[in-house]
PDB file of N, CA and C in Angstrom:
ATOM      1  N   UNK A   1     226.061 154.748 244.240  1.00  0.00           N
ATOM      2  CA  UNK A   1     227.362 154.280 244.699  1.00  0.00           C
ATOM      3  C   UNK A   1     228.450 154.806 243.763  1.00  0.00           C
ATOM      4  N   UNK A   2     229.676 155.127 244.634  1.00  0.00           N
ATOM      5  CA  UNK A   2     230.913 155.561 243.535  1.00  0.00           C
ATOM      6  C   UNK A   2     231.777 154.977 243.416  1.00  0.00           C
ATOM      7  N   UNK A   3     232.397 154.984 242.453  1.00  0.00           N
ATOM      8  CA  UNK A   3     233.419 153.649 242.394  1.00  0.00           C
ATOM      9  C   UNK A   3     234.442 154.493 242.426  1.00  0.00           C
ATOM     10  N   UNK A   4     235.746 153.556 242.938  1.00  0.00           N
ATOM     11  CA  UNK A   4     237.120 154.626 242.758  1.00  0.00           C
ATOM     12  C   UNK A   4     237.293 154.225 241.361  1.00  0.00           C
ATOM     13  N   UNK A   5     238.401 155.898 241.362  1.00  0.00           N
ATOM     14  CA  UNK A   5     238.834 155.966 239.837  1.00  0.00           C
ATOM     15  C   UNK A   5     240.263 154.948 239.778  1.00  0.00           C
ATOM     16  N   UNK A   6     239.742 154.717 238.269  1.00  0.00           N
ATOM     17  CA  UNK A   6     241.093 153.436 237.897  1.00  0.00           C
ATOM     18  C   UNK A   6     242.660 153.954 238.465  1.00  0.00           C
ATOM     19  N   UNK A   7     243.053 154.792 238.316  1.00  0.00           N
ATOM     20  CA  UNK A   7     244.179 155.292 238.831  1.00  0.00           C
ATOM     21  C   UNK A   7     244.137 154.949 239.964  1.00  0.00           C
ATOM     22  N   UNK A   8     243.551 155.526 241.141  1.00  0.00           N
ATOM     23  CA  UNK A   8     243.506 155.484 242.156  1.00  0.00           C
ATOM     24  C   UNK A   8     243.942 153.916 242.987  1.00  0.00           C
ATOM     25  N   UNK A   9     243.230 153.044 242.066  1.00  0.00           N
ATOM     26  CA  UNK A   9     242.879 151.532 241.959  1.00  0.00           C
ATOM     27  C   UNK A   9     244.535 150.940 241.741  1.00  0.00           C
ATOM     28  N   UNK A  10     245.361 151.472 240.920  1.00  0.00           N
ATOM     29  CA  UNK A  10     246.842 151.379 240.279  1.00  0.00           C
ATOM     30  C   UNK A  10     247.101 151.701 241.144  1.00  0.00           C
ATOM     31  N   UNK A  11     246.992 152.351 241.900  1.00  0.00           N
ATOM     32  CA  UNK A  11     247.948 153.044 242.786  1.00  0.00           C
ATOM     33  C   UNK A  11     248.298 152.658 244.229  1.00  0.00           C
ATOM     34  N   UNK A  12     247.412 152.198 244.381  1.00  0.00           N
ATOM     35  CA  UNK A  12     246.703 151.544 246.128  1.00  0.00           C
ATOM     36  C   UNK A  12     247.367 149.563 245.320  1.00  0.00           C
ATOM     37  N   UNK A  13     247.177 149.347 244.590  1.00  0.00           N
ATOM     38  CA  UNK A  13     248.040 147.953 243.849  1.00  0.00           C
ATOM     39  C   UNK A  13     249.523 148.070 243.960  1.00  0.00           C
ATOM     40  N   UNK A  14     250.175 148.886 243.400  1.00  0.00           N
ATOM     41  CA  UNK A  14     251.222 149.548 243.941  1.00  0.00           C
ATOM     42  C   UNK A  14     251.979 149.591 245.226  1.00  0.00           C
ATOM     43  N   UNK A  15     251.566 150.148 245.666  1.00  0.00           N
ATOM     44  CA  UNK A  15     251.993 150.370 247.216  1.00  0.00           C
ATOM     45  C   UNK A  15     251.562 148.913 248.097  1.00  0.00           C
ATOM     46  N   UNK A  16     250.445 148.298 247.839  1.00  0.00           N
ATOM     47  CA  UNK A  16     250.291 147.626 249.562  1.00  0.00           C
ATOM     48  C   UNK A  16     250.053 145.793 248.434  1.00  0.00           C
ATOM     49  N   UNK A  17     250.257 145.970 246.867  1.00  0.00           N
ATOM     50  CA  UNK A  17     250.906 144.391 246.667  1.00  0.00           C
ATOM     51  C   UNK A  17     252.201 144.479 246.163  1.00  0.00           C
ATOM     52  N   UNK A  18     252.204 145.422 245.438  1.00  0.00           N
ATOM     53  CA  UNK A  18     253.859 145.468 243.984  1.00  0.00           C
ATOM     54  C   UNK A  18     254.873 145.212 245.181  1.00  0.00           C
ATOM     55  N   UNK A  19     255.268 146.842 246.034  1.00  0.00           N
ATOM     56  CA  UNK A  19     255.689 147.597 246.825  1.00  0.00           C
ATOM     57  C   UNK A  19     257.310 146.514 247.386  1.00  0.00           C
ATOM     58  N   UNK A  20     258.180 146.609 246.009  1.00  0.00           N
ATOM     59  CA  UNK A  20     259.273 146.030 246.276  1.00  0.00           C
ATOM     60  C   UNK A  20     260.391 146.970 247.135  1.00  0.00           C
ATOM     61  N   UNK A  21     260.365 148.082 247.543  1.00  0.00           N
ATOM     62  CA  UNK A  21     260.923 148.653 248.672  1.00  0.00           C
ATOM     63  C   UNK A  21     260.095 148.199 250.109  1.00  0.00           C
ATOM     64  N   UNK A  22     259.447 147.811 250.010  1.00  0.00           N
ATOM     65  CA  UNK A  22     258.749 147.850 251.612  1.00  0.00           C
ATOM     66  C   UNK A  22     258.069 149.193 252.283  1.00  0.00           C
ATOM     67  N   UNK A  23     257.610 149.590 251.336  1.00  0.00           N
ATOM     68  CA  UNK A  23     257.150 151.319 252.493  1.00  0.00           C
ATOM     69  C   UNK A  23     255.416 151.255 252.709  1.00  0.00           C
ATOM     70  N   UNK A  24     255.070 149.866 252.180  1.00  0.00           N
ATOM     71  CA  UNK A  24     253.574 150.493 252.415  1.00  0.00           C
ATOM     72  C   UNK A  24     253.321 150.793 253.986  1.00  0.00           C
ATOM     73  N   UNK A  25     253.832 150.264 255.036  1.00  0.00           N
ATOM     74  CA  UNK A  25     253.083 150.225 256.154  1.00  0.00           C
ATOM     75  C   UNK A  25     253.682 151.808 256.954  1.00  0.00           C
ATOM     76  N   UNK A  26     254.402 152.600 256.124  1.00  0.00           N
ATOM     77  CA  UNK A  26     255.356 153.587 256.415  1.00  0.00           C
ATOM     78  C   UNK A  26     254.659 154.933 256.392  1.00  0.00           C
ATOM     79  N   UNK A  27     254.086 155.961 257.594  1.00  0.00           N
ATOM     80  CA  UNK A  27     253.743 157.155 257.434  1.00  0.00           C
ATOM     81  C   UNK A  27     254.440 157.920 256.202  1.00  0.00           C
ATOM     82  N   UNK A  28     253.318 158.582 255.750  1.00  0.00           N
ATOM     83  CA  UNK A  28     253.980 159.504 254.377  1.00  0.00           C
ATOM     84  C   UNK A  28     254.316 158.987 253.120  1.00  0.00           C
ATOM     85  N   UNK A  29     254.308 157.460 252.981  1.00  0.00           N
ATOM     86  CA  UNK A  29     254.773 156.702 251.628  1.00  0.00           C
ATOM     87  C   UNK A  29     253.444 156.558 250.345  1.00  0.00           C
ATOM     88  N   UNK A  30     252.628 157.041 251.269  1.00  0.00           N
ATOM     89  CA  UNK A  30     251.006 157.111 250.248  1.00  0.00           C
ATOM     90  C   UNK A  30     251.436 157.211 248.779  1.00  0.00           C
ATOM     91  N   UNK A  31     252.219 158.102 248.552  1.00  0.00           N
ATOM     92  CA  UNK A  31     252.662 158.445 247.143  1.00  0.00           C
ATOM     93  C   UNK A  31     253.976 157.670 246.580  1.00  0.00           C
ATOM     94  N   UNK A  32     254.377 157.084 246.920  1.00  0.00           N
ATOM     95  CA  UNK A  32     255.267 156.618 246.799  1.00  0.00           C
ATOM     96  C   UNK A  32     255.989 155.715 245.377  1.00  0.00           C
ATOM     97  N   UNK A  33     254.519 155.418 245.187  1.00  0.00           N
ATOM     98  CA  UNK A  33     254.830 154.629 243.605  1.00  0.00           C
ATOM     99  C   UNK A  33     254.006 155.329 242.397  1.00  0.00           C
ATOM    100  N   UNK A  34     253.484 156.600 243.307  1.00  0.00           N
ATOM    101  CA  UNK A  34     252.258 157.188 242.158  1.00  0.00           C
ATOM    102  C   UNK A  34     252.672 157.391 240.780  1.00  0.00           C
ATOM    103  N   UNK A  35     254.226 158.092 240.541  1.00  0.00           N
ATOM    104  CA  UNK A  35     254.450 158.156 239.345  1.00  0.00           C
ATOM    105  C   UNK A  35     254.835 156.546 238.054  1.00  0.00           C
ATOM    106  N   UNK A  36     254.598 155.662 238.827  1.00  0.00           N
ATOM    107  CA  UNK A  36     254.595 154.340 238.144  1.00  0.00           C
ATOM    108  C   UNK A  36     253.691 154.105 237.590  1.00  0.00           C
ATOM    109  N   UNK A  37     252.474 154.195 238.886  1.00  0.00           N
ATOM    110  CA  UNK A  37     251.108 153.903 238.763  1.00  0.00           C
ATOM    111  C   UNK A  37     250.627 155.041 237.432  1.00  0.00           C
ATOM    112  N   UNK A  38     251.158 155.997 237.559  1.00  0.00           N
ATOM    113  CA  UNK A  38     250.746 157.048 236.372  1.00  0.00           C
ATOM    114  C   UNK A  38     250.880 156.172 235.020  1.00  0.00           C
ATOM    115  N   UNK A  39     252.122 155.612 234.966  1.00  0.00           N
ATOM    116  CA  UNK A  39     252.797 155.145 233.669  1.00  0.00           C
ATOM    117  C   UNK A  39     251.998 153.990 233.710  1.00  0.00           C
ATOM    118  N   UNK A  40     251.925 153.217 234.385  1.00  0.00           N
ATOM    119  CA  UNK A  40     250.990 151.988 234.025  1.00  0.00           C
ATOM    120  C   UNK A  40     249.358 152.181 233.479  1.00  0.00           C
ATOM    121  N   UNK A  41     248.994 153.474 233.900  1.00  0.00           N
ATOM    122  CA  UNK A  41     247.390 153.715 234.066  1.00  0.00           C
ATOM    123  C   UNK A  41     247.689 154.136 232.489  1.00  0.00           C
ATOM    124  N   UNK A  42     248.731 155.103 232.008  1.00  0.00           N
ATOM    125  CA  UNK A  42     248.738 155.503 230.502  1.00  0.00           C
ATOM    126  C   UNK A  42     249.731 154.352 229.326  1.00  0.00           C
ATOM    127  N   UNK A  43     249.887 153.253 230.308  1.00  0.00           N
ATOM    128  CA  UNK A  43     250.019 152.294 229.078  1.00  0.00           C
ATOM    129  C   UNK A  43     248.796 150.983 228.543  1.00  0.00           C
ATOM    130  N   UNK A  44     247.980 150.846 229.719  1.00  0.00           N
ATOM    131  CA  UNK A  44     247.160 150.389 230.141  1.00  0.00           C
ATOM    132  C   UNK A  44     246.106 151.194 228.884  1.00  0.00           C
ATOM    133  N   UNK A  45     246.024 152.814 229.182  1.00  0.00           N
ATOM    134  CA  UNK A  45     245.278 153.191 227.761  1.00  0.00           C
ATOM    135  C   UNK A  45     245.727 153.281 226.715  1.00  0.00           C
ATOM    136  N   UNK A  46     247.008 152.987 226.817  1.00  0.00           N
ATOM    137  CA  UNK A  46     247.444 152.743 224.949  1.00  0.00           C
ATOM    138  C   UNK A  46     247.381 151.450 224.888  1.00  0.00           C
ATOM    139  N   UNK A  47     246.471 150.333 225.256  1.00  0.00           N
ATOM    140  CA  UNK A  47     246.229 148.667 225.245  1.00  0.00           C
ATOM    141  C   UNK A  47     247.817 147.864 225.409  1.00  0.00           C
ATOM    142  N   UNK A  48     248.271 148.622 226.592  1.00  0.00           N
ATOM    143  CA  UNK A  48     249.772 147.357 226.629  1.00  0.00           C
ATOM    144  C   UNK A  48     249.055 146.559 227.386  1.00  0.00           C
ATOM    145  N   UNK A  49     249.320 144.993 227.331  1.00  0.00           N
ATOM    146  CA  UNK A  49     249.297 143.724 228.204  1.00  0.00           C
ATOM    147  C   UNK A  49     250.009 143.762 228.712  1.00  0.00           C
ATOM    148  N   UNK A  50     249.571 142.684 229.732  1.00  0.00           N
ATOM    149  CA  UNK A  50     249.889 142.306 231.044  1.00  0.00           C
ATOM    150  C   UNK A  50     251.873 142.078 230.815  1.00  0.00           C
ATOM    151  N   UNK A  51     252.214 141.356 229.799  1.00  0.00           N
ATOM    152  CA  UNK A  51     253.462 141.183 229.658  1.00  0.00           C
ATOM    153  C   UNK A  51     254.133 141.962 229.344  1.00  0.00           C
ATOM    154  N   UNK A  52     253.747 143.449 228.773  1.00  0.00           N
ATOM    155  CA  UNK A  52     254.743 144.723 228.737  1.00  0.00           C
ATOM    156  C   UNK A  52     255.023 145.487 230.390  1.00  0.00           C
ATOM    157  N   UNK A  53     253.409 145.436 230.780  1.00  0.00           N
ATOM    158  CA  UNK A  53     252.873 146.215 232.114  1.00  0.00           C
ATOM    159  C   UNK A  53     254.128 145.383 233.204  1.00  0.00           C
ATOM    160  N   UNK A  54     254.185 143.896 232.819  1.00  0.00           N
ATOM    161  CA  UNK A  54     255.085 142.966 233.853  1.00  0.00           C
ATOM    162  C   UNK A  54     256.619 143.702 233.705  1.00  0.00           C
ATOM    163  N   UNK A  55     256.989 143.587 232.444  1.00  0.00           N
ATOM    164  CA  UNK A  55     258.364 143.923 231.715  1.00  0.00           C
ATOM    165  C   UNK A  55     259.054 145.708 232.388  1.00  0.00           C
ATOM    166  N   UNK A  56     257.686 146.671 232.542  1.00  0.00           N
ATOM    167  CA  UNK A  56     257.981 147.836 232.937  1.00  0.00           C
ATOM    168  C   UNK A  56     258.543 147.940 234.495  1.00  0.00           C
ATOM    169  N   UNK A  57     257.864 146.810 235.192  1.00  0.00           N
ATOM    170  CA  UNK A  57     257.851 146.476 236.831  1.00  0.00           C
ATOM    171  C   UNK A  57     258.769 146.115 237.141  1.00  0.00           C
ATOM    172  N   UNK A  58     259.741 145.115 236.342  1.00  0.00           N
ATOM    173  CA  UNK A  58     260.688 144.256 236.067  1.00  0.00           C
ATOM    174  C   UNK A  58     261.915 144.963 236.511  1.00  0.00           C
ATOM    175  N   UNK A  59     262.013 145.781 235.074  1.00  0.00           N
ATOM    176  CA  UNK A  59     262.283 147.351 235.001  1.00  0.00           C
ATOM    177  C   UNK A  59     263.140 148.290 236.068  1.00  0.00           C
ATOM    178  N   UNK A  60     261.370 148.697 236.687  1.00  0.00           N
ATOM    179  CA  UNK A  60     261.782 149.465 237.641  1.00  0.00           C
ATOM    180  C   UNK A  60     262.696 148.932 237.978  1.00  0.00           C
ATOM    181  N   UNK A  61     262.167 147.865 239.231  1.00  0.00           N
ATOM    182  CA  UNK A  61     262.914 146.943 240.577  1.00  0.00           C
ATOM    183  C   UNK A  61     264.855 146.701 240.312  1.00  0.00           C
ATOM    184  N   UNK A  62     264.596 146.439 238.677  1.00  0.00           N
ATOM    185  CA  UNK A  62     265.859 146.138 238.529  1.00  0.00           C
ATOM    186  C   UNK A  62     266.964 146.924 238.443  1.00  0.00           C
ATOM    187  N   UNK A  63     266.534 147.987 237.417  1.00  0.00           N
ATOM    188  CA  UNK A  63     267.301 148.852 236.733  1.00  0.00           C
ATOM    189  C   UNK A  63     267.054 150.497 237.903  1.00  0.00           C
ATOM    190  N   UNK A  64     265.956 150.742 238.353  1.00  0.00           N
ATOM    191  CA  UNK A  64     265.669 151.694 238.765  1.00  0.00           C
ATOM    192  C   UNK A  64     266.961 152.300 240.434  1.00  0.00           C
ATOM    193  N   UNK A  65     265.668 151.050 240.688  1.00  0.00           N
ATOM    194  CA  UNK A  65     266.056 150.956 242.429  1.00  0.00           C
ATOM    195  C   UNK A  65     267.299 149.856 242.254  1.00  0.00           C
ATOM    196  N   UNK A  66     267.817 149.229 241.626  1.00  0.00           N
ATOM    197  CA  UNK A  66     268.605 148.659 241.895  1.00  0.00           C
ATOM    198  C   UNK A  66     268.607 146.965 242.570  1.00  0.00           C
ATOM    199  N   UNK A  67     267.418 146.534 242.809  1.00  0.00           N
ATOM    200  CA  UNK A  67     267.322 145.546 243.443  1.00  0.00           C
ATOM    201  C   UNK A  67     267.012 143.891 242.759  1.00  0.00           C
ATOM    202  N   UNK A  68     266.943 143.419 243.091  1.00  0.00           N
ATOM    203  CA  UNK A  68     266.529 141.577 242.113  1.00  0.00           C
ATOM    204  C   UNK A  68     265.319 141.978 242.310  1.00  0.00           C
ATOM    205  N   UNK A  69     265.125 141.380 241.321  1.00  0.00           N
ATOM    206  CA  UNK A  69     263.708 141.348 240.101  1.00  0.00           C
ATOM    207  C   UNK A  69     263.067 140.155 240.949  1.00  0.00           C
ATOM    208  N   UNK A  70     261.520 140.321 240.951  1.00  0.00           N
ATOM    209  CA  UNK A  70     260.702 139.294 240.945  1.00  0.00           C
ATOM    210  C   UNK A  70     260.056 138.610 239.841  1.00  0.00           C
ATOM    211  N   UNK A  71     260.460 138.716 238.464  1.00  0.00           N
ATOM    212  CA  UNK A  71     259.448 138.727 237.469  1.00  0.00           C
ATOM    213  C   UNK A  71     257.855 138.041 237.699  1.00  0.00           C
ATOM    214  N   UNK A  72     258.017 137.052 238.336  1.00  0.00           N
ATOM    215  CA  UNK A  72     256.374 136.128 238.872  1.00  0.00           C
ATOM    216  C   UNK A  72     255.837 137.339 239.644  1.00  0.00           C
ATOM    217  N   UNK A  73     256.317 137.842 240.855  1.00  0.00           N
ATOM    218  CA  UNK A  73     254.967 139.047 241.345  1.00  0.00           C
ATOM    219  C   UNK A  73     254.994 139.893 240.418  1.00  0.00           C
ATOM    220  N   UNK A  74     256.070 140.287 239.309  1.00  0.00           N
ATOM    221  CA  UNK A  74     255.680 141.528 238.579  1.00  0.00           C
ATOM    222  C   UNK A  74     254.644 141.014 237.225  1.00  0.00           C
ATOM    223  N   UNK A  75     254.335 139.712 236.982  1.00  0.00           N
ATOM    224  CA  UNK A  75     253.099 139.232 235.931  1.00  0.00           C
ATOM    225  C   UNK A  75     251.983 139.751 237.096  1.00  0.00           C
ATOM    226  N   UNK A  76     252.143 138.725 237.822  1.00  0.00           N
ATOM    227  CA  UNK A  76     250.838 138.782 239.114  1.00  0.00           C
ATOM    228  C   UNK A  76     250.207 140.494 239.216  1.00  0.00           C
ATOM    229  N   UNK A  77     250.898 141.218 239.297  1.00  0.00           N
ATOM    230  CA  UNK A  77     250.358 142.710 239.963  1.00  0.00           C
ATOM    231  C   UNK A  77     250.065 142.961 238.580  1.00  0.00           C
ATOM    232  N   UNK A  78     251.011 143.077 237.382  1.00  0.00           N
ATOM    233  CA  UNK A  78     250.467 143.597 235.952  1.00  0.00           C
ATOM    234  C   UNK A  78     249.444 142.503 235.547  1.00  0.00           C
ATOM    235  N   UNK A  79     249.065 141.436 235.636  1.00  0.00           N
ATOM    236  CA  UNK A  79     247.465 141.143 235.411  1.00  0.00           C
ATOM    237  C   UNK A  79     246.328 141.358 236.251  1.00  0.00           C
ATOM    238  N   UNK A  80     246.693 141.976 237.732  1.00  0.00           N
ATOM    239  CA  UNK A  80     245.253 142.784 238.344  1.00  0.00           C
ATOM    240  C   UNK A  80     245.504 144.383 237.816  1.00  0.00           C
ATOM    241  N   UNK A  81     246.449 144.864 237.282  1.00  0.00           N
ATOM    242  CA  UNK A  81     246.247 146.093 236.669  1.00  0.00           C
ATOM    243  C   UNK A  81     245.110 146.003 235.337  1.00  0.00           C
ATOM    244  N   UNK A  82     245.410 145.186 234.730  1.00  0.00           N
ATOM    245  CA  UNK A  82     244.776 144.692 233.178  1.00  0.00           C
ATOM    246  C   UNK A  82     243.543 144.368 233.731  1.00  0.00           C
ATOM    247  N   UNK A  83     243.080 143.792 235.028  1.00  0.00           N
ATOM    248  CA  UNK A  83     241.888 143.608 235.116  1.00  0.00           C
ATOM    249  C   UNK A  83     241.196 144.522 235.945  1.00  0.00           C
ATOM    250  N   UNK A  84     241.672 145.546 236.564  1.00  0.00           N
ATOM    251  CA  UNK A  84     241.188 146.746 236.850  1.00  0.00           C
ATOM    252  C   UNK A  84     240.848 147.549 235.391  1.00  0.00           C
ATOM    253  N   UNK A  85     241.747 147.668 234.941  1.00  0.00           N
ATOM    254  CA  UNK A  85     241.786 148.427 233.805  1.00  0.00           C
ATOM    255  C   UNK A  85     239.873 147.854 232.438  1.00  0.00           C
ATOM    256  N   UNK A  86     240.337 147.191 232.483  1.00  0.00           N
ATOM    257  CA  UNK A  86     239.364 145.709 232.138  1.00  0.00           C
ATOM    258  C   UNK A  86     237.585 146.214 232.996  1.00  0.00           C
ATOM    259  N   UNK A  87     237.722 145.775 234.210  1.00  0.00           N
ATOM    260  CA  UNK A  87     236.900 146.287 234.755  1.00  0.00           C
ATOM    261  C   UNK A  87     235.967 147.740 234.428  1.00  0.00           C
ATOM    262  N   UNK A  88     236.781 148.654 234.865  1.00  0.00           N
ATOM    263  CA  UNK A  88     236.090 149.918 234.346  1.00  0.00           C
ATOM    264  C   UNK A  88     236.332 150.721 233.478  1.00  0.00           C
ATOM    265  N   UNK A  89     236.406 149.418 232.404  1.00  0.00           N
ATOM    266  CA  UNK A  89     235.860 150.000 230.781  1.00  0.00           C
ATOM    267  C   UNK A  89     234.793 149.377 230.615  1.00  0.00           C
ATOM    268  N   UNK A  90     234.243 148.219 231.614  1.00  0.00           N
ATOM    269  CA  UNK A  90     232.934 147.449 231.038  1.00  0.00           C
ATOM    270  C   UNK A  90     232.261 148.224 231.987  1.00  0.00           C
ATOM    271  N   UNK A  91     232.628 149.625 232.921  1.00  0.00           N
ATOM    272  CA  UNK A  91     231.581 150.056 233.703  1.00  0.00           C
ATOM    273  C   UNK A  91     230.521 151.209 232.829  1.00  0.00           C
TER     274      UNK A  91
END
Protein backbone atom coordinates (compact mmCIF):
# COMPACT_ATOMS: atom_id res chain seq x y z
CA UNK A 1 0.00 0.00 0.00
CA UNK A 2 1.11 3.72 -0.72
CA UNK A 3 0.53 6.37 1.26
CA UNK A 4 0.22 9.95 -0.09
CA UNK A 5 3.07 12.19 0.31
CA UNK A 6 2.81 14.73 3.27
CA UNK A 7 2.65 17.62 0.94
CA UNK A 8 0.20 16.35 -1.05
CA UNK A 9 -1.82 15.71 2.35
CA UNK A 10 -1.19 19.91 3.06
CA UNK A 11 -2.41 20.57 0.18
CA UNK A 12 -5.76 18.71 -0.38
CA UNK A 13 -6.21 20.39 3.73
CA UNK A 14 -5.87 23.53 2.07
CA UNK A 15 -8.14 23.70 -0.53
CA UNK A 16 -11.34 21.56 0.54
CA UNK A 17 -10.97 22.65 4.77
CA UNK A 18 -8.67 26.05 5.14
CA UNK A 19 -10.01 27.37 1.61
CA UNK A 20 -11.03 30.97 2.87
CA UNK A 21 -11.70 32.19 -0.79
CA UNK A 22 -14.18 29.50 -1.60
CA UNK A 23 -12.64 27.82 -4.79
CA UNK A 24 -12.49 24.31 -3.74
CA UNK A 25 -15.57 23.14 -5.60
CA UNK A 26 -14.20 25.38 -8.70
CA UNK A 27 -12.71 23.66 -12.05
CA UNK A 28 -8.94 24.48 -12.26
CA UNK A 29 -8.48 25.72 -8.48
CA UNK A 30 -6.54 22.27 -7.67
CA UNK A 31 -3.54 24.49 -7.16
CA UNK A 32 -4.73 27.09 -5.71
CA UNK A 33 -3.24 27.21 -2.23
CA UNK A 34 -0.20 24.98 -3.26
CA UNK A 35 2.27 27.66 -2.66
CA UNK A 36 1.01 27.97 1.13
CA UNK A 37 0.81 24.42 1.46
CA UNK A 38 4.60 24.55 0.29
CA UNK A 39 5.35 27.03 3.19
CA UNK A 40 3.53 25.14 5.73
CA UNK A 41 5.06 21.62 4.63
CA UNK A 42 8.74 23.62 5.07
CA UNK A 43 7.83 25.09 8.38
CA UNK A 44 6.33 22.06 9.60
CA UNK A 45 10.15 20.69 8.84
CA UNK A 46 11.81 23.32 10.60
CA UNK A 47 9.41 22.01 13.88
CA UNK A 48 6.99 25.23 13.84
CA UNK A 49 3.71 24.42 15.95
CA UNK A 50 0.52 24.46 15.45
CA UNK A 51 0.43 28.21 16.82
CA UNK A 52 3.00 29.69 14.33
CA UNK A 53 1.45 27.26 11.36
CA UNK A 54 -2.17 29.07 12.82
CA UNK A 55 -0.42 32.70 12.95
CA UNK A 56 0.91 32.15 9.09
CA UNK A 57 -2.97 31.30 8.00
CA UNK A 58 -4.08 34.19 9.99
CA UNK A 59 -1.70 36.00 7.92
CA UNK A 60 -2.52 35.06 4.73
CA UNK A 61 -6.51 35.60 5.02
CA UNK A 62 -5.79 38.85 6.57
CA UNK A 63 -3.01 40.64 5.24
CA UNK A 64 -2.75 38.71 1.91
CA UNK A 65 -6.17 38.41 0.40
CA UNK A 66 -7.47 40.98 2.34
CA UNK A 67 -10.30 39.39 4.12
CA UNK A 68 -11.39 38.79 8.20
CA UNK A 69 -9.47 36.38 9.79
CA UNK A 70 -10.86 33.25 11.27
CA UNK A 71 -8.20 32.64 13.83
CA UNK A 72 -10.33 29.32 15.44
CA UNK A 73 -10.42 27.53 11.78
CA UNK A 74 -6.88 28.77 11.26
CA UNK A 75 -5.67 26.68 14.88
CA UNK A 76 -8.13 23.87 13.65
CA UNK A 77 -6.48 23.30 10.00
CA UNK A 78 -2.76 24.16 11.55
CA UNK A 79 -3.27 21.27 14.14
CA UNK A 80 -4.33 18.58 11.34
CA UNK A 81 -1.24 19.91 9.49
CA UNK A 82 0.99 19.08 12.76
CA UNK A 83 -0.74 15.87 12.81
CA UNK A 84 -0.21 14.91 9.33
CA UNK A 85 3.10 16.08 9.63
CA UNK A 86 3.26 13.97 13.02
CA UNK A 87 1.88 11.07 11.29
CA UNK A 88 4.42 10.41 8.63
CA UNK A 89 7.37 10.83 10.61
CA UNK A 90 6.15 7.87 12.83
CA UNK A 91 5.73 6.09 9.31
Amino acid sequence: MTTRPELDLIKDLLLHEWDPIGVSDCEGAEDEYDRYALRVFRMLGEEADANAIARYLTSLVTSSMGLRGNPEKDRAIAAKAVAIHASKAAD
